[in-house]
Protein backbone atom coordinates (compact mmCIF):
# COMPACT_ATOMS: atom_id res chain seq x y z
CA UNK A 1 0.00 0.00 0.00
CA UNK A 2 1.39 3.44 -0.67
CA UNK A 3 -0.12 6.71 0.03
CA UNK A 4 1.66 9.96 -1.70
CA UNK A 5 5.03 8.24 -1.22
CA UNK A 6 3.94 6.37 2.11
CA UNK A 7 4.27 2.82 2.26
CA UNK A 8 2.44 0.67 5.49
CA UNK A 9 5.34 -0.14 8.02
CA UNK A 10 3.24 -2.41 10.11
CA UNK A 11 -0.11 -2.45 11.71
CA UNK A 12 -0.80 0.14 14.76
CA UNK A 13 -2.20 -2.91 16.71
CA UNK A 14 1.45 -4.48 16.03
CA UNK A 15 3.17 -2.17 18.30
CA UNK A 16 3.82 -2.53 21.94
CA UNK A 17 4.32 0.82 23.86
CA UNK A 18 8.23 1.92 23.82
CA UNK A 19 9.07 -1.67 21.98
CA UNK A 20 10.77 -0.50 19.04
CA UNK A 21 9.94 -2.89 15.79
CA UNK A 22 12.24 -2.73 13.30
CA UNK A 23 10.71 -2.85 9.11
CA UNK A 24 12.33 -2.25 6.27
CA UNK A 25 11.20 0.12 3.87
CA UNK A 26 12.34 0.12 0.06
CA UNK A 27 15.68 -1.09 1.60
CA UNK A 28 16.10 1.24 4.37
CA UNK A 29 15.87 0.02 7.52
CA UNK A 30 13.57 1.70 9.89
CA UNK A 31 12.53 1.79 13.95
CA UNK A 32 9.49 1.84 14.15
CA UNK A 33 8.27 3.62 17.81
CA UNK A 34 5.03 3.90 19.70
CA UNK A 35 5.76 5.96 22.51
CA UNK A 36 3.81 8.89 25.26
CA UNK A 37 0.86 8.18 22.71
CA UNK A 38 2.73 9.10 19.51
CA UNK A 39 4.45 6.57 16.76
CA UNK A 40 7.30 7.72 15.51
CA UNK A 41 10.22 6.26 12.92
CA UNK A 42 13.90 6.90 13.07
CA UNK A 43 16.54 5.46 10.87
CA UNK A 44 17.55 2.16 12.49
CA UNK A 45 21.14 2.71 12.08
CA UNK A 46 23.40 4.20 14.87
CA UNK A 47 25.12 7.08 13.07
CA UNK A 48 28.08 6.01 15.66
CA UNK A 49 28.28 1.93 15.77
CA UNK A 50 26.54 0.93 12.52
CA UNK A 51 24.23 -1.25 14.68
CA UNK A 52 20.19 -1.44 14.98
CA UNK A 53 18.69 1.21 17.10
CA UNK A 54 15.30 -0.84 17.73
CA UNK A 55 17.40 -3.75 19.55
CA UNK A 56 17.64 -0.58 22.42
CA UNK A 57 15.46 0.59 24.83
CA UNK A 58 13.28 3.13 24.58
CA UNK A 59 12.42 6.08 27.33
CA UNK A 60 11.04 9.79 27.77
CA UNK A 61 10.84 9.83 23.41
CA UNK A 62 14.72 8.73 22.58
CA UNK A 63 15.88 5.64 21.59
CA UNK A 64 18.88 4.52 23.16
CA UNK A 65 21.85 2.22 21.02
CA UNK A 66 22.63 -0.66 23.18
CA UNK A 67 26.51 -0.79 22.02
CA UNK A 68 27.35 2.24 23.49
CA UNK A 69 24.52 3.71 24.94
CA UNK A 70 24.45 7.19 23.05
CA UNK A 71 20.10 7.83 22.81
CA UNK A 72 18.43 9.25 19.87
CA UNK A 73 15.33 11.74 20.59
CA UNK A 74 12.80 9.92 17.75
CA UNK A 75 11.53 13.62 17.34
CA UNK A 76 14.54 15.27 15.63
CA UNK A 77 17.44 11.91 15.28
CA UNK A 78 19.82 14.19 17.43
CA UNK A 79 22.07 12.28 19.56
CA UNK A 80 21.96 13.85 23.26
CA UNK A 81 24.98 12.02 24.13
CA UNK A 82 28.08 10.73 23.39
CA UNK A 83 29.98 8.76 22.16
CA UNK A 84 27.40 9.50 18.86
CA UNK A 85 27.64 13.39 17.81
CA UNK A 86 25.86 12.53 13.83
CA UNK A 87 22.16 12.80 13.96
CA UNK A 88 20.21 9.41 12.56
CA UNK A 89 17.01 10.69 10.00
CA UNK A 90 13.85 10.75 11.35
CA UNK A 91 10.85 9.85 9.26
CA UNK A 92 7.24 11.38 8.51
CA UNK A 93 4.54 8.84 9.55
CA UNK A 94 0.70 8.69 8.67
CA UNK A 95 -1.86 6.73 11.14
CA UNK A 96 -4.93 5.23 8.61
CA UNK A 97 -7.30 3.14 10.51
CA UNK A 98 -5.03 0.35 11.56
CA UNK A 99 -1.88 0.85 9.37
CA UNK A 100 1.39 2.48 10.36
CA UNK A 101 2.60 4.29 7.61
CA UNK A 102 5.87 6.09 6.74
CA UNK A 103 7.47 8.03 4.55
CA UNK A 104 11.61 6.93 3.74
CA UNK A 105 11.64 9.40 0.84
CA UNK A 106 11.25 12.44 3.22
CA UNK A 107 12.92 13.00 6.28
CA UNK A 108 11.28 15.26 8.78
């Protein structure tokens, strides 16, 4: 299913609150987020360790790596730690009925 470049990431009744679910999306792999009543997806690549971001845990709307610990706020991709200083890209997502869908071909 695609919507004006959205493609369906997973169903809304998929996700468990602040259990990241990783997708991939035309090839790009993607974190998938519901979290303080929003969903949110990040880029599921640590900009620091090249590992998945949805293997972390999530709290207070970050994502944190589990390598090295830097966390992720799933708002903006900015890293509000070290040792990651690169921002990960953040993703626009549409709710429709039951479907989770998200945009890889814009970055918020």
């Amino acid at each position: 299913m695609s919507v004006e470049g959205f493609v369906r990431a997973c169903a809304l009744s998929e996700l468990e609150e602040d259990m990241p679910r990783r997708v991939e999306l035309d090839g790009v792999p993607v974190s998938v987020v519901s979290t303080e009543g929003e969903v949110f997806a990040i880029h599921d690549i640590c900009s620091h360790a090249n590992v998945s971001l949805s293997e972390g845990e999530v709290d207070d709307c970050t994502i944190e790596c589990w390598l090295h610990g830097s966390r992720f706020d799933l708002r903006s991709g900015k890293p509000s730690g070290l040792p990651a200083t690169r921002p990960v890209p953040v993703y626009p997502v549409k709710i429709e009925g039951d479907d989770v869908l998200v945009s890889v071909t814009q970055e918020s």
